[in-house]
Protein backbone atom coordinates (compact mmCIF):
# COMPACT_ATOMS: atom_id res chain seq x y z
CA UNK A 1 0.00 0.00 0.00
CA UNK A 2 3.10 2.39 0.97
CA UNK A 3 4.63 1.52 -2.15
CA UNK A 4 1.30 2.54 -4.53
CA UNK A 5 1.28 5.40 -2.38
CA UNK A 6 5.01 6.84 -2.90
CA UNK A 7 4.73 5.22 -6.57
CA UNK A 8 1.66 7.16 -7.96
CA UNK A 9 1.67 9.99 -5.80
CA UNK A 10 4.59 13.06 -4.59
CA UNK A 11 2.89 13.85 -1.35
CA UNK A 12 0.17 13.29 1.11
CA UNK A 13 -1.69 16.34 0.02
CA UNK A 14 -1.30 15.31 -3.78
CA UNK A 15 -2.92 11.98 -2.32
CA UNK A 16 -5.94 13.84 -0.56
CA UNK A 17 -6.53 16.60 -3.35
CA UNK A 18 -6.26 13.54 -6.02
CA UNK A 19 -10.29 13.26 -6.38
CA UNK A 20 -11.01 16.78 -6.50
CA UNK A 21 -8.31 16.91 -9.00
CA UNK A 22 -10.05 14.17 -10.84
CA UNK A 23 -13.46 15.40 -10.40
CA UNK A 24 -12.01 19.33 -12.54
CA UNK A 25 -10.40 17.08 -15.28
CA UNK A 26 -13.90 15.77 -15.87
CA UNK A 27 -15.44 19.23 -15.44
CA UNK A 28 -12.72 21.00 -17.91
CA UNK A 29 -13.70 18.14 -20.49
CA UNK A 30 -16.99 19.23 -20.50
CA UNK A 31 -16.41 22.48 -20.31
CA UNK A 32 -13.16 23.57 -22.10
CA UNK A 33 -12.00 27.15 -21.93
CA UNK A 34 -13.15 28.99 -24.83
CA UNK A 35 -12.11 32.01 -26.71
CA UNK A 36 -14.30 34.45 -28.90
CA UNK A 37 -13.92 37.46 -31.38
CA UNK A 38 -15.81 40.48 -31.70
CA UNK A 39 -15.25 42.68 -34.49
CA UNK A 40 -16.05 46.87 -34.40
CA UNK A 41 -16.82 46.92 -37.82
CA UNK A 42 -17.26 50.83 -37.34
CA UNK A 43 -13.87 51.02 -36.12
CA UNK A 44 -12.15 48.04 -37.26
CA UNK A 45 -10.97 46.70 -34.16
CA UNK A 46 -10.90 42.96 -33.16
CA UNK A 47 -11.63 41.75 -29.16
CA UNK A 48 -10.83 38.58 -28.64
CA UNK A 49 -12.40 37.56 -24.94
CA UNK A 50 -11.91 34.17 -23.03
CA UNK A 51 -13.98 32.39 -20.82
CA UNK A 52 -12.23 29.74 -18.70
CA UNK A 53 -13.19 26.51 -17.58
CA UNK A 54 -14.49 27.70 -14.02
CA UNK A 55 -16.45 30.67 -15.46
CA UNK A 56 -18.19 28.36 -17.73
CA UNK A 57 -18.59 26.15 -14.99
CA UNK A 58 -19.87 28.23 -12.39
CA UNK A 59 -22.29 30.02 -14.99
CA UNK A 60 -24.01 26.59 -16.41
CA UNK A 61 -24.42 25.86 -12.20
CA UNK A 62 -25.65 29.45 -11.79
CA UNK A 63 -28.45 28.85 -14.75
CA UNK A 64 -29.19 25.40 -13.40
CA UNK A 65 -29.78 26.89 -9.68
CA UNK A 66 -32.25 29.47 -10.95
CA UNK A 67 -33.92 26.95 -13.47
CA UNK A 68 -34.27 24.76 -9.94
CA UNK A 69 -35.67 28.18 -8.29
CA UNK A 70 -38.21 29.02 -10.96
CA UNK A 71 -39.79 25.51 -11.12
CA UNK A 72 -40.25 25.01 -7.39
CA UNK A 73 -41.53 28.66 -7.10
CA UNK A 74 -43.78 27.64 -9.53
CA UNK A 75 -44.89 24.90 -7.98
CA UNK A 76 -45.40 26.32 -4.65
CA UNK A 77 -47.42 29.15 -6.19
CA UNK A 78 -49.54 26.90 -8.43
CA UNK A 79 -50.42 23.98 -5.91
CA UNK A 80 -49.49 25.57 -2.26
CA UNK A 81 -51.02 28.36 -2.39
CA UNK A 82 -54.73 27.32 -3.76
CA UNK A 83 -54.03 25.09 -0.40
CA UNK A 84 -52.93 28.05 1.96
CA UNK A 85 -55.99 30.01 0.52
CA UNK A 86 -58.12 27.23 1.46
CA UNK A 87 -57.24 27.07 4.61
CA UNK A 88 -57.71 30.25 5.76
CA UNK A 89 -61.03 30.53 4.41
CA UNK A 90 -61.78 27.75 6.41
CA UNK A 91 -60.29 28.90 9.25
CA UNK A 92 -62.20 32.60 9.02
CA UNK A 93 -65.31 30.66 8.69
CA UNK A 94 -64.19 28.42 11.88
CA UNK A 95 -63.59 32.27 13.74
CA UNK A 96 -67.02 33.18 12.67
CA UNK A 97 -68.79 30.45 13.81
CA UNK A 98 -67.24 30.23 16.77
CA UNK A 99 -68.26 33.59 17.56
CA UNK A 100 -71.63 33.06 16.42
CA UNK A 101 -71.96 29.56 19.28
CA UNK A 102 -70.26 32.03 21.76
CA UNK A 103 -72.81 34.98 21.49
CA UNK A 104 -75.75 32.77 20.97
CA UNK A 105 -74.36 31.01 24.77
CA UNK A 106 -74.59 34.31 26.18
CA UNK A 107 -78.08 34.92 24.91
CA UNK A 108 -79.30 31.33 26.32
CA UNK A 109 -77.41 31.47 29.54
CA UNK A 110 -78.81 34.87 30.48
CA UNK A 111 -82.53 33.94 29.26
CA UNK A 112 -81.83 30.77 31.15
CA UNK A 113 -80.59 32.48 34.17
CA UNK A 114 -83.65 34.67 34.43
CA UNK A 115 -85.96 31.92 33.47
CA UNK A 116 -84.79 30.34 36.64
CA UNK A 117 -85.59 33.42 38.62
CA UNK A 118 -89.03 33.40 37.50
CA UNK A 119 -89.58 30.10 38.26
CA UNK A 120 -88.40 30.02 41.62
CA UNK A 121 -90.46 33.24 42.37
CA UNK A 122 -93.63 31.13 41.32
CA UNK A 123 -92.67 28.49 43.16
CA UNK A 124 -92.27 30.62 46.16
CA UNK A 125 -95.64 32.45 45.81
CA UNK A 126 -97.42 28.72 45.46
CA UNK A 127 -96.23 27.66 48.44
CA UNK A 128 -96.21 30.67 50.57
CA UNK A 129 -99.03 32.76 49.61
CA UNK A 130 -102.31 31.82 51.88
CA UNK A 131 -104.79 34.48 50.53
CA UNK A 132 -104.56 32.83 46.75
CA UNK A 133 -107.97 31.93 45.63
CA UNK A 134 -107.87 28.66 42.90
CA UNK A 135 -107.81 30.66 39.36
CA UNK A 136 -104.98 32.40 40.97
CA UNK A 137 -103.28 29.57 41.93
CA UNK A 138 -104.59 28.12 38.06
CA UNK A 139 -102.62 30.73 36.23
CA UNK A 140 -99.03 30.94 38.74
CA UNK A 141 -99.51 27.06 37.88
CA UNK A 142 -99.58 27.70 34.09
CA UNK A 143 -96.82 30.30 34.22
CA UNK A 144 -94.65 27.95 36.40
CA UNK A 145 -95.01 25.19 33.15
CA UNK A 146 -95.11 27.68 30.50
CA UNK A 147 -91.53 28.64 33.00
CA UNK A 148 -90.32 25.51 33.12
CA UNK A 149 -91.33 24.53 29.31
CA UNK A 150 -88.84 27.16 28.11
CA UNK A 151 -85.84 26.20 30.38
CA UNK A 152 -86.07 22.63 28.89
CA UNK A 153 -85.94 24.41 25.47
CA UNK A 154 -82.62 26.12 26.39
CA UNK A 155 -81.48 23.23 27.86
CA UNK A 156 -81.72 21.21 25.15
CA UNK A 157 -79.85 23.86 22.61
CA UNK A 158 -77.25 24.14 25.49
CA UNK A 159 -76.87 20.71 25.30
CA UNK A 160 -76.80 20.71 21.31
CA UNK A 161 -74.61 23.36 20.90
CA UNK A 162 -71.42 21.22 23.14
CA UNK A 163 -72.22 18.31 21.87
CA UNK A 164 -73.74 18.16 18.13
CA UNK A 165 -70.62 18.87 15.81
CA UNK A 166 -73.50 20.49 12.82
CA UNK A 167 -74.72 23.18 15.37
CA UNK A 168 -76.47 25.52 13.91
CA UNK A 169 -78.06 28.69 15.66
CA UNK A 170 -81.86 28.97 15.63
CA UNK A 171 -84.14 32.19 16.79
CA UNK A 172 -87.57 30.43 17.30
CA UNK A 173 -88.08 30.85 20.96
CA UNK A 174 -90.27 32.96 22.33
CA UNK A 175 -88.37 35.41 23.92
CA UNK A 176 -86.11 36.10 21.22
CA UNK A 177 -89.00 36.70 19.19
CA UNK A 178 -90.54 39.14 22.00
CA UNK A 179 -87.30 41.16 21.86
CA UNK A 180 -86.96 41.27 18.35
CA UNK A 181 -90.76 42.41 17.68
CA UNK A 182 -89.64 45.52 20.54
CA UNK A 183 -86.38 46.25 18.35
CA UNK A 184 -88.79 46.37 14.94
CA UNK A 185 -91.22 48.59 16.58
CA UNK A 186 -88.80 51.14 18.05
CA UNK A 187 -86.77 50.88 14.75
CA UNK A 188 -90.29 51.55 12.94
CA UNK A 189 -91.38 54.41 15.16
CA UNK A 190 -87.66 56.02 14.60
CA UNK A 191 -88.01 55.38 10.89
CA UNK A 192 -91.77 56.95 10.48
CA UNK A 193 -89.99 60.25 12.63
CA UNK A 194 -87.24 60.31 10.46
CA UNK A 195 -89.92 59.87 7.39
CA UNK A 196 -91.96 62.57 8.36
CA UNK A 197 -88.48 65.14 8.74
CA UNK A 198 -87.52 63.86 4.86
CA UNK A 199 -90.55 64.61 3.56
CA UNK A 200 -90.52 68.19 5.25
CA UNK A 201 -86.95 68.46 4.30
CA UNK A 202 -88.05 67.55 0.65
CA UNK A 203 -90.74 70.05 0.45
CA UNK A 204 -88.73 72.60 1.90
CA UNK A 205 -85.45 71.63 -0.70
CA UNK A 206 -88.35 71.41 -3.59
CA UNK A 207 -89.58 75.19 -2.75
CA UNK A 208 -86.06 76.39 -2.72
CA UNK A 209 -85.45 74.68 -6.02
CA UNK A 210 -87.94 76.42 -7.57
CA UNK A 211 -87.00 79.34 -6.07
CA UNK A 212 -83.14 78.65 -7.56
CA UNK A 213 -84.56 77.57 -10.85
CA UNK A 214 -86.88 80.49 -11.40
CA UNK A 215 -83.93 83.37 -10.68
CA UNK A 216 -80.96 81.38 -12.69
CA UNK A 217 -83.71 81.03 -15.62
CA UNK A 218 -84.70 85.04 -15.01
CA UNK A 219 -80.82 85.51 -14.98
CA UNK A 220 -79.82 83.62 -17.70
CA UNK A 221 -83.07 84.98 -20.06
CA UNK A 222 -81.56 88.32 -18.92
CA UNK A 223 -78.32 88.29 -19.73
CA UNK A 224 -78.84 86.50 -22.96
CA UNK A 225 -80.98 89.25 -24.32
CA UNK A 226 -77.90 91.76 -23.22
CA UNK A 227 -75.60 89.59 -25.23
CA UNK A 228 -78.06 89.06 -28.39
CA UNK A 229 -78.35 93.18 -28.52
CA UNK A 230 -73.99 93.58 -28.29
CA UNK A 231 -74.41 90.87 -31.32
CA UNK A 232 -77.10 92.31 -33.25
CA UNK A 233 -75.27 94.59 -35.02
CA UNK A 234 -73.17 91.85 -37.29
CA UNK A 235 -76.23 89.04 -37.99
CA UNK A 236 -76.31 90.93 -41.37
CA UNK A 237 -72.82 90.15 -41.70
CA UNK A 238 -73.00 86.61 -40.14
CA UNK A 239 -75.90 86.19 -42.53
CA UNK A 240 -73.73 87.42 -46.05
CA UNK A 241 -71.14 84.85 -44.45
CA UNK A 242 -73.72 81.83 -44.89
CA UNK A 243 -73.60 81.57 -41.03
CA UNK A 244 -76.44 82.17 -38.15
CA UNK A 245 -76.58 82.91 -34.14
CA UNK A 246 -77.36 79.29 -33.39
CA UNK A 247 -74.97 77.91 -35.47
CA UNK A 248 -72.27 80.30 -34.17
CA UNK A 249 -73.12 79.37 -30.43
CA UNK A 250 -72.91 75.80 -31.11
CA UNK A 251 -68.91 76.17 -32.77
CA UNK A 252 -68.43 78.51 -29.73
CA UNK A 253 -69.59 76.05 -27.06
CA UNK A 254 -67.30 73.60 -28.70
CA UNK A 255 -64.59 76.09 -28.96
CA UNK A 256 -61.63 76.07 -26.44
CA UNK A 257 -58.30 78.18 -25.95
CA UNK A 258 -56.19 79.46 -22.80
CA UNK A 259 -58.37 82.55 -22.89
CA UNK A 260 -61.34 81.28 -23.36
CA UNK A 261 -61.67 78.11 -21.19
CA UNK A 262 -62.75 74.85 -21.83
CA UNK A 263 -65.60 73.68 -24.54
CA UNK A 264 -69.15 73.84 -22.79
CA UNK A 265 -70.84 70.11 -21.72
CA UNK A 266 -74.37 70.38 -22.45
CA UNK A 267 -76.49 68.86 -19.02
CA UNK A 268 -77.92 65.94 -20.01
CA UNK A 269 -81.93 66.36 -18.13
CA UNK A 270 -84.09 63.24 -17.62
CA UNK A 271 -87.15 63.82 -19.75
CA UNK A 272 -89.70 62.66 -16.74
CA UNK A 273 -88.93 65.73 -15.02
CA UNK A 274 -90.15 69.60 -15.45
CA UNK A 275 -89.89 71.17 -18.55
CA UNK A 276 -88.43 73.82 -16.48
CA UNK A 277 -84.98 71.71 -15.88
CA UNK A 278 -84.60 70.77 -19.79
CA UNK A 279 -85.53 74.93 -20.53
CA UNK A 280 -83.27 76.35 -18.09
CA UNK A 281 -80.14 73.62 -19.43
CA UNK A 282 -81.23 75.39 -22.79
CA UNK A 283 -80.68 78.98 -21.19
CA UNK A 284 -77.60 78.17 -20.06
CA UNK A 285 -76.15 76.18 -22.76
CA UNK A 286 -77.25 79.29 -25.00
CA UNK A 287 -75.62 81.81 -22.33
CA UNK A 288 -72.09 80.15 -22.47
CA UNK A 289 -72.28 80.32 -26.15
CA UNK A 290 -73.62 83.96 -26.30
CA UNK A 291 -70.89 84.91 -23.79
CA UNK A 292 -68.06 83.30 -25.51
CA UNK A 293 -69.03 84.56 -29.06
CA UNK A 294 -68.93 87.52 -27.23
CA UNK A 295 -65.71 86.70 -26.50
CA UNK A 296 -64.38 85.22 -29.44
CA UNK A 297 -65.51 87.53 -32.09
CA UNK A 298 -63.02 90.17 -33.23
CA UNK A 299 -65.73 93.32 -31.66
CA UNK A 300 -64.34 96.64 -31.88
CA UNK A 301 -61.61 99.10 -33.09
CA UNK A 302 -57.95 98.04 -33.03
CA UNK A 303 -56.99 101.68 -31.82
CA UNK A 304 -58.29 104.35 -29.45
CA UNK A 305 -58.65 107.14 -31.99
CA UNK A 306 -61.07 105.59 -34.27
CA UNK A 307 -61.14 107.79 -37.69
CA UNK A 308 -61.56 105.72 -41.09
CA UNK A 309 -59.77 107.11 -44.23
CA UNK A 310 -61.06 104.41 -46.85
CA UNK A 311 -63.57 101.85 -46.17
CA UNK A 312 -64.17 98.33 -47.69
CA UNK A 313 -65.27 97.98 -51.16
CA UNK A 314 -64.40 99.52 -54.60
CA UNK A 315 -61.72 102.13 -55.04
CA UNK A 316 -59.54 104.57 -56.81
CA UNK A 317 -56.27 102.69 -56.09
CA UNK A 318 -53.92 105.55 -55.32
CA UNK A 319 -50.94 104.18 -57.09
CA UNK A 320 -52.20 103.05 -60.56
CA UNK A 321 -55.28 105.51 -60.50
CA UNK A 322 -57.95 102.59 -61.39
CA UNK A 323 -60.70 101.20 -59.79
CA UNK A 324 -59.51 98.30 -57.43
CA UNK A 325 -60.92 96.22 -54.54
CA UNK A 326 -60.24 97.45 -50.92
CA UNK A 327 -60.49 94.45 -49.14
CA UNK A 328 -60.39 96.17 -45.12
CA UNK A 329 -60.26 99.65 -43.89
CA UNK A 330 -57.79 102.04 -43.38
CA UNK A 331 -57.82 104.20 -39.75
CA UNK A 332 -55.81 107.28 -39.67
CA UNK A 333 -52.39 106.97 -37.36
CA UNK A 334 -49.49 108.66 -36.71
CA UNK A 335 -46.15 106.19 -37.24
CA UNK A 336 -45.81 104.28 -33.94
CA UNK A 337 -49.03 104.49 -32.99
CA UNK A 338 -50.22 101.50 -30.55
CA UNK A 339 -52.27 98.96 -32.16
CA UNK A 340 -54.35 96.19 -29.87
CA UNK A 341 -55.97 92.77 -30.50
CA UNK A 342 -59.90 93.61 -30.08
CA UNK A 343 -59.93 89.40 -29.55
CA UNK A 344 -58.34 87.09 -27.80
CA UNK A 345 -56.47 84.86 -30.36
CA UNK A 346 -53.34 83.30 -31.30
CA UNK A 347 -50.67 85.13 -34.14
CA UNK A 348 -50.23 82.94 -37.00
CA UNK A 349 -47.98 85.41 -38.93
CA UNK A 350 -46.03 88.82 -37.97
CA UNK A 351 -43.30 90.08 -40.48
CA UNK A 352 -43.12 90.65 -43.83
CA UNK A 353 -46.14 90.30 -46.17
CA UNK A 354 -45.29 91.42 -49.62
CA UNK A 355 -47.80 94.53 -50.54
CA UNK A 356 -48.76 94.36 -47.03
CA UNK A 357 -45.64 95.26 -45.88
CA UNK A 358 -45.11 94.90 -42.24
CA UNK A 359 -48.44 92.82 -41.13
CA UNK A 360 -49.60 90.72 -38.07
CA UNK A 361 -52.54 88.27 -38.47
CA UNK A 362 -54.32 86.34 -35.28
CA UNK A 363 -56.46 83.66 -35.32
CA UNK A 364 -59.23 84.52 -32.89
CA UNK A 365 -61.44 80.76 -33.66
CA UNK A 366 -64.24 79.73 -35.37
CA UNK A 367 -62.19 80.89 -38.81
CA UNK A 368 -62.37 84.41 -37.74
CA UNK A 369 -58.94 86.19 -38.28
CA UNK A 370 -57.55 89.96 -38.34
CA UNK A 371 -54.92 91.24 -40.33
CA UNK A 372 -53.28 94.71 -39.16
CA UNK A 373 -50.91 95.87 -42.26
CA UNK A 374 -48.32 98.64 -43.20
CA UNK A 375 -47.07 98.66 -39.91
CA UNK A 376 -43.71 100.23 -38.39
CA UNK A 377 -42.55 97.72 -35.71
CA UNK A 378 -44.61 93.93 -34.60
CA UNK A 379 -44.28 93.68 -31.13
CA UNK A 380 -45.47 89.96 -31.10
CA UNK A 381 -44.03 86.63 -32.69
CA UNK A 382 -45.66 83.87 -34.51
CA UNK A 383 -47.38 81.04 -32.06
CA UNK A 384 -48.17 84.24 -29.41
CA UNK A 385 -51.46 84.16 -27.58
CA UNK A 386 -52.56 87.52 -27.18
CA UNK A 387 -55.16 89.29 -24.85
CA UNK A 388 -58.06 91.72 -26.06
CA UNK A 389 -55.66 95.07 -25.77
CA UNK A 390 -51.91 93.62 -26.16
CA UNK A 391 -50.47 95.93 -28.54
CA UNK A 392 -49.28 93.62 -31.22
CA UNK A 393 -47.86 96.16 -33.85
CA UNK A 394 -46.82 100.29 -34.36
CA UNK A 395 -48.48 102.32 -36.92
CA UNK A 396 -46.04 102.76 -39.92
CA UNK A 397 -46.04 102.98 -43.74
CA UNK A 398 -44.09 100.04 -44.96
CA UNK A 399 -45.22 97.74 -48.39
CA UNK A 400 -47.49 99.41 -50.98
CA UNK A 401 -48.53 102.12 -49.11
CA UNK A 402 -48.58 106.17 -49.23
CA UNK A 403 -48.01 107.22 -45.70
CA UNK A 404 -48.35 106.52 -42.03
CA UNK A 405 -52.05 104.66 -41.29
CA UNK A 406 -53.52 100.89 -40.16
CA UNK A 407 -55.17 98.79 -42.70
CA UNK A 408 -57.31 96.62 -41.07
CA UNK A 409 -58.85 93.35 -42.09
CA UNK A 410 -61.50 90.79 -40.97
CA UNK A 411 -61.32 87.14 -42.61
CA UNK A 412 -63.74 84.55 -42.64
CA UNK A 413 -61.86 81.33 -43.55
CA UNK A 414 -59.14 83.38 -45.26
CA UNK A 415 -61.91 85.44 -47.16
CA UNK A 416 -62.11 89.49 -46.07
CA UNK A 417 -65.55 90.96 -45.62
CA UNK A 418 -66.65 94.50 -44.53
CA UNK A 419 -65.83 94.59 -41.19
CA UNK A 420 -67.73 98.23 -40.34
CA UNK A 421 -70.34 97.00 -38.16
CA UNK A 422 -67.76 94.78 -36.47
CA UNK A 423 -65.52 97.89 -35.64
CA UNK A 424 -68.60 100.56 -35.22
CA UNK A 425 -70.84 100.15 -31.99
């Protein structure tokens, strides 16, 4: 043995470590280092990497561990848990019964406590009270079975409820009946009180309601005749424009923009109920879109000092000295005079505009747009949102023009109309 020791082995530790050492030349047959290239094509460089017989090793053990993890997790999840779910379930149910047996013992044991009490009080007047005549001594009899009829009763559910293991709790004597008619009839009498202050409440609410309904409807009738009359001035224009009130209110009410809030939701009124509801919804939808179009539409003069040089229409073009169309109006203006939206809006060009010269056009909504022209200086920028009286532009003479004033359009979908009666009160 000492000579196959000292003949195939150098040491006593070369002896010990000899399986292990056995056990990695398997290992490094199955997995043998391995080398592999990369190529940055981009850059033309070549990374060669190696991965050694332990990394390959340890990896493949690492992949086989979590492979291991995922199927038992899985398993626990699929079949333990259905289990673990089942069990608490029963045991709540368990919990709940329990505490049903325990608070239906309390009701028996005190019923049976002072069923006892009775019945030794009319045991005590049988037997000790001289002056009873017989009917008297009839009913204390009766009582004293009737007594001693319902103590056998709870005895016997006492009994059931230690011993039977499909206890179930029953309400079918006598005095639990007794009580429970006194509960119902208090809870009825405090129900018909609280009735009769609902329906006083309700007719009180209901008066006020009309009362509410009757001065919004007065208000919103009022105010939307005040809006029609600031609007009346420019149907004949909305008419020429192949557009009318109603439709306008209905774009306006869908119509939204940082200045002039959100788009209007209709209230949706049950049919069963007043006319006055679904009329007064019609007010107000028909107020928001009044006040908006109010709001929206390009109303009034883009300058304090309102005095028109040439109005819309047909005429002598000053340059070529022939009839031509004048497609705004022209306001008389010193150079730098301070010109205002009249609208809230948002600029969709300022610079440069060929014959226009210097211009600024906003986009107030519902394809109404303004166009201020020949001007000196824009004091906004395309994609602005602009207030009614931020100055967008100076008064000036620049593009095809022969000295210092505002022209001054209105568009309809890119198409100028007369805007007088929008600029005139």
């Amino acid at each position: 043995m000492i000579n196959f020791v000292t003949r195939n082995f150098t040491s006593l530790w070369d002896l010990i470590t000899s399986p292990f050492r056995a056990l990695w030349h398997v290992i490094t047959g199955i997995f043998p280092p391995r080398e592999f290239t990369i190529m940055d094509t981009p850059r033309g460089n070549v990374y060669t990497f190696k991965q050694s017989s332990f990394w390959r090793f340890t990896t493949f053990c690492g992949k086989i561990g979590l492979i291991i993890w995922a199927a038992w997790s899985t398993y626990v999840f699929v079949y333990h848990r259905p289990l673990l779910q089942k069990r608490t379930q029963q045991l709540e149910q368990a919990r709940a019964e329990h505490a049903r047996q325990m608070s239906d013992l309390q009701t028996y044991l005190a019923q049976y406590t002072k069923l006892t009490r009775n019945l030794n009080v009319t045991d005590d007047k049988i037997l000790n009270e001289t002056k009873l005549d017989a009917a008297q001594k009839e009913a204390l009899i009766k009582d004293r079975l009737k007594t001693w009829g319902e103590l056998d009763f709870l005895h016997t559910r006492i009994v059931e409820m230690f011993t039977k293991n499909d206890y179930a709790p029953e309400y079918t004597k006598l005095s639990e009946l007794s009580a429970e008619y006194e509960l119902t009839r208090a809870e009825n009498e405090e129900l018909k009180r609280r009735n009769t202050q609902l329906v006083e409440s309700m007719r009180t609410i209901a008066d006020v309601d009309i009362q509410i309904v009757n001065t919004v409807s007065q208000m919103a009738e009022d105010n939307i005749d005040a809006l029609r009359g600031n609007l009346k001035r420019i149907n004949g224009v909305v008419t020429t424009l192949g557009l009318n009130q109603n439709v306008l209110v209905q774009k306006a009410n869908k119509y939204n923009s940082p200045f002039v809030g959100a788009a209007f939701s209709p209230l949706d009124i049950d049919k069963n109920l007043d006319a006055k509801y679904q009329r007064l919804a019609d007010n107000l939808e028909l107020w928001s879109g009044l006040s908006k179009l109010n709001t929206i539409l390009p109303l009034g003069a883009p300058l304090g000092n309102v005095r028109i040089t040439s109005y819309y229409g047909t005429r002598t073009d000053p340059f070529t000295g022939e009839a031509a169309k004048h497609r705004g109006i022209d306001f008389a203006g010193k150079i730098g005079t301070e010109l205002v939206a009249v609208a809230p809006g948002r600029v969709v060009s300022a610079g440069e505009r060929g014959g226009y010269g210097i211009a600024v056009e906003i986009d107030h909504g519902l394809g109404f747009t303004t166009l201020y022209a020949h001007l000196s200086q824009v004091m906004v920028s395309r994609g602005d949102w602009v207030r009614p009286g931020t100055v967008v532009g100076l008064g000036g003479s620049s593009g095809r023009s022969t000295g210092p004033h505002l022209h001054y359009e209105i568009r309809y979908k890119g198409v100028a109309f007369d805007p007088i009666n929008f600029v005139k009160e």
